[in-house]
C-alpha atoms as a PDB file:
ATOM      1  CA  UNK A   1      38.565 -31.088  43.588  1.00  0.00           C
ATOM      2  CA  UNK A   2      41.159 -30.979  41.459  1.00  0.00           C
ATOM      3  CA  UNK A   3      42.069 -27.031  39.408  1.00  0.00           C
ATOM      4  CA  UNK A   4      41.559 -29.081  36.004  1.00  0.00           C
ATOM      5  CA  UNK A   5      38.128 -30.700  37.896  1.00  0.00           C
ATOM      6  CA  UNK A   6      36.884 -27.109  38.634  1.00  0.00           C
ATOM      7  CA  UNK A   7      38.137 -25.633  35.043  1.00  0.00           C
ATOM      8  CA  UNK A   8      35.755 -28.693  33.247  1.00  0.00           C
ATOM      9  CA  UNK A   9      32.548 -27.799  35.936  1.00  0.00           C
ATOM     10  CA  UNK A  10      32.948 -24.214  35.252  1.00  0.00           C
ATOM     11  CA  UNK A  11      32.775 -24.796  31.457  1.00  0.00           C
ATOM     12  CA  UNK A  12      29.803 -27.269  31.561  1.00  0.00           C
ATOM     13  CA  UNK A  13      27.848 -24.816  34.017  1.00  0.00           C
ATOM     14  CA  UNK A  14      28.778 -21.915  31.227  1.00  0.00           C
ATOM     15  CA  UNK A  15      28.051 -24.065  28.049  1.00  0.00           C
ATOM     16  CA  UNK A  16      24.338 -25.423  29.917  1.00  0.00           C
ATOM     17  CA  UNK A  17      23.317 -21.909  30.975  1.00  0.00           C
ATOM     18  CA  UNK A  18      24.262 -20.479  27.406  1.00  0.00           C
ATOM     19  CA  UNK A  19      22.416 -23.293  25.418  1.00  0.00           C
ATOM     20  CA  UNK A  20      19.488 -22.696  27.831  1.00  0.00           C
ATOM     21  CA  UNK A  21      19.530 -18.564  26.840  1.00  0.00           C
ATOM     22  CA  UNK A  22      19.875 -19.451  23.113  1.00  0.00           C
ATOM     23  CA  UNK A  23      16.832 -22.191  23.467  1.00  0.00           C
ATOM     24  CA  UNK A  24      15.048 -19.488  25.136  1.00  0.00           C
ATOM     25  CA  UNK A  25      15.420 -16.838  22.463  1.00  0.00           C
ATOM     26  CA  UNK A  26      13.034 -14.379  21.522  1.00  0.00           C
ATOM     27  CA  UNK A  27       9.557 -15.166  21.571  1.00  0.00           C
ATOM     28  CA  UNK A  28       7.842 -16.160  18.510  1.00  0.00           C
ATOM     29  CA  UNK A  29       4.929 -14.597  17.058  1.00  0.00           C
ATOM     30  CA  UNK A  30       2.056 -16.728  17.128  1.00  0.00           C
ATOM     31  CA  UNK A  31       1.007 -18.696  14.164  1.00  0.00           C
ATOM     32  CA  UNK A  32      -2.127 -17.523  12.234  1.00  0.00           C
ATOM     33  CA  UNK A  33      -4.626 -20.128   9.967  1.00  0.00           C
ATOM     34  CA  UNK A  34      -6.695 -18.733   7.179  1.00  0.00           C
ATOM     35  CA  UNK A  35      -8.828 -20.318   4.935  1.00  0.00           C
ATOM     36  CA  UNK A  36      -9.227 -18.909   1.440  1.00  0.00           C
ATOM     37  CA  UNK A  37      -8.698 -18.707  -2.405  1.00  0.00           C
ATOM     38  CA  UNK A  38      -4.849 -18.756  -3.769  1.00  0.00           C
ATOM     39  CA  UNK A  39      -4.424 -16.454  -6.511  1.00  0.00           C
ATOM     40  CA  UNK A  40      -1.547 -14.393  -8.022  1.00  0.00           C
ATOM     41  CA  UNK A  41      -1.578 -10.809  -8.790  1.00  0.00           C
ATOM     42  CA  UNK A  42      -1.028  -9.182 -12.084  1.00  0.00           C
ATOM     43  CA  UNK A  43       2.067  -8.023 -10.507  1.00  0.00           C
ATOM     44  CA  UNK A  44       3.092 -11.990  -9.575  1.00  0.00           C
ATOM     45  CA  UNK A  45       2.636 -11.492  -5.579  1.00  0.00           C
ATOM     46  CA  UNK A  46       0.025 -14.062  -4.247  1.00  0.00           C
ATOM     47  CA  UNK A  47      -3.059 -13.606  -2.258  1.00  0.00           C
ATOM     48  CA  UNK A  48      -5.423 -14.946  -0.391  1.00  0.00           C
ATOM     49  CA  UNK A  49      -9.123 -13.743  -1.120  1.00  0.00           C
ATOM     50  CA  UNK A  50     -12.409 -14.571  -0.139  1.00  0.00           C
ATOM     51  CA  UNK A  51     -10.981 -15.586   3.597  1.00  0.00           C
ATOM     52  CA  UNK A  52     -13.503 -17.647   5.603  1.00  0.00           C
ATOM     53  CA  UNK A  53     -15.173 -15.855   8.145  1.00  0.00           C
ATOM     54  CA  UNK A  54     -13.451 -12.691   7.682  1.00  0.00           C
ATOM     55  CA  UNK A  55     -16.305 -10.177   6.645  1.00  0.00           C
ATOM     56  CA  UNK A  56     -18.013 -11.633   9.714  1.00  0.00           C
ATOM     57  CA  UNK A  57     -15.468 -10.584  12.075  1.00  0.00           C
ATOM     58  CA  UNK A  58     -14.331  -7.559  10.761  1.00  0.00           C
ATOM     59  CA  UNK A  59     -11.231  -9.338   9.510  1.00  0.00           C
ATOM     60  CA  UNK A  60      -9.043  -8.531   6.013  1.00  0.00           C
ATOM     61  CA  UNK A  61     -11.417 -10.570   3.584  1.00  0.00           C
ATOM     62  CA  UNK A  62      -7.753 -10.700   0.879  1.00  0.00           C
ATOM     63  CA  UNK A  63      -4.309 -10.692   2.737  1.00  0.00           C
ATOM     64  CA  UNK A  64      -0.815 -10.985   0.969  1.00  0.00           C
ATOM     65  CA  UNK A  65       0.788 -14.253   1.137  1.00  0.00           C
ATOM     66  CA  UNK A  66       4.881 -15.043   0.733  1.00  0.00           C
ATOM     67  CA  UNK A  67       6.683 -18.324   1.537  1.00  0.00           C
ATOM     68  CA  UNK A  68      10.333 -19.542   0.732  1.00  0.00           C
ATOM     69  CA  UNK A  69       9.277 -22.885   2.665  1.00  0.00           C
ATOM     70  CA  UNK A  70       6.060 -23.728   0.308  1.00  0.00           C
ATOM     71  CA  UNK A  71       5.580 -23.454  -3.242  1.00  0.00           C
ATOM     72  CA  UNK A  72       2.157 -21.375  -3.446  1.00  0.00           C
ATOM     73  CA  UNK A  73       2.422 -21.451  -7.555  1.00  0.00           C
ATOM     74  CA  UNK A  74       1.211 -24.739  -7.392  1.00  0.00           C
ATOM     75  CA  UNK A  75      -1.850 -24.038  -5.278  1.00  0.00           C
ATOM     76  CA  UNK A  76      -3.590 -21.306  -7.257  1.00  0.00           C
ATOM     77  CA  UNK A  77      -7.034 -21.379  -8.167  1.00  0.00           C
ATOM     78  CA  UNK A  78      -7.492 -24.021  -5.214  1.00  0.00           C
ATOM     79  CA  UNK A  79      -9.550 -23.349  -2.208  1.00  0.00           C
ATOM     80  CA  UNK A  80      -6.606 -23.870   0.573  1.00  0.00           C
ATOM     81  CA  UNK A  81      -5.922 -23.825   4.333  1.00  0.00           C
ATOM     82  CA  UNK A  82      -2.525 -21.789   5.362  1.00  0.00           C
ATOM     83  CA  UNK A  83      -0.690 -21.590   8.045  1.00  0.00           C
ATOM     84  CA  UNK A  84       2.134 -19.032   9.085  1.00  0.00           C
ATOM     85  CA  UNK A  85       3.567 -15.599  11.142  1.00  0.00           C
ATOM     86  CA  UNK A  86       1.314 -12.640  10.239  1.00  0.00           C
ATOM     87  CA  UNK A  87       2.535  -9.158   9.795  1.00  0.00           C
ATOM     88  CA  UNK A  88       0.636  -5.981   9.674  1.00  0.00           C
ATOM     89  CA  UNK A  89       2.095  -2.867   8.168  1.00  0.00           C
ATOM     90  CA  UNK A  90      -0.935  -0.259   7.706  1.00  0.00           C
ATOM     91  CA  UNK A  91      -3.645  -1.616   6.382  1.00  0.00           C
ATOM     92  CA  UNK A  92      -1.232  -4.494   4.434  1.00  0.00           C
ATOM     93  CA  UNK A  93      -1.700  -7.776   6.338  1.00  0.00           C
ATOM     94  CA  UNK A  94       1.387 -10.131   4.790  1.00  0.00           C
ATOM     95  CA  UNK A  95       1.151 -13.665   6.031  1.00  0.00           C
ATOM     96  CA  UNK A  96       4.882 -16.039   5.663  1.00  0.00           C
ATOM     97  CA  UNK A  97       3.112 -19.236   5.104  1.00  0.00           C
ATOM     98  CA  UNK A  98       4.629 -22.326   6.441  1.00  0.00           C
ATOM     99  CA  UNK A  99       1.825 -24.824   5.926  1.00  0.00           C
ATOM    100  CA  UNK A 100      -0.755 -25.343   2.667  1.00  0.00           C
ATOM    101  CA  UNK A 101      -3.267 -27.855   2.793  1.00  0.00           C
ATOM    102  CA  UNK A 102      -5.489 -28.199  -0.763  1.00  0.00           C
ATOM    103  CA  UNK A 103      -8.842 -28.014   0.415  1.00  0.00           C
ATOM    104  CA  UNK A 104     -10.763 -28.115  -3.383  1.00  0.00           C
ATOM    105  CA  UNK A 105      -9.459 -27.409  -6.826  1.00  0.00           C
ATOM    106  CA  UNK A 106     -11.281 -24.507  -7.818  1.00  0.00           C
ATOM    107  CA  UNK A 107     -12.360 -21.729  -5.251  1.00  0.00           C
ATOM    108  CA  UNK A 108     -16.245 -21.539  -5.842  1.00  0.00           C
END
């Protein structure tokens, strides 16, 4: 094998073994489905009240909801199913929605 043969394996082993760290990455936090009510606050955050199941379990029955991905303003008032990465900061649960599915216009 040739010095320019060895230089080339040497790079492919380093560029495989780096693009296999970066795939690796840090681990994700798992994704979280609620199903609730869409409103917006007085103050213009949104929220997701009377959650599904919640009171039962001992769950937050209104969590905050934020999303750059999906545009929540269109969704409020509407019974919806979201999906995202939940984060907990006292007793504020925030939820970074990735997914809305309309489940009924109106929440009753």
């Amino acid at each position: 094998m040739t010095n320019h043969s060895k230089l080339i394996a040497l790079t492919l082993a380093c560029s495989t073994a780096a693009t296999l760290a970066f795939a690796a990455g840090a681990p994700t936090a798992p994704q979280k489905t609620y199903v609730g009510c869409l409103a917006k606050s007085d103050a213009g955050a949104y929220k997701l009240t009377n959650i599904l199941g919640a009171a039962a379990a001992g769950a937050p029955t209104e969590i905050r909801v934020e999303s750059s991905r999906v545009d929540l303003a269109k969704h409020v008032g509407e019974k919806v199913s979201i999906r995202g990465t939940e984060a907990v900061s006292g007793a504020q649960t925030t939820l970074t929605v990735e997914f809305v599915a309309k489940l009924s216009k109106g929440c009753s």
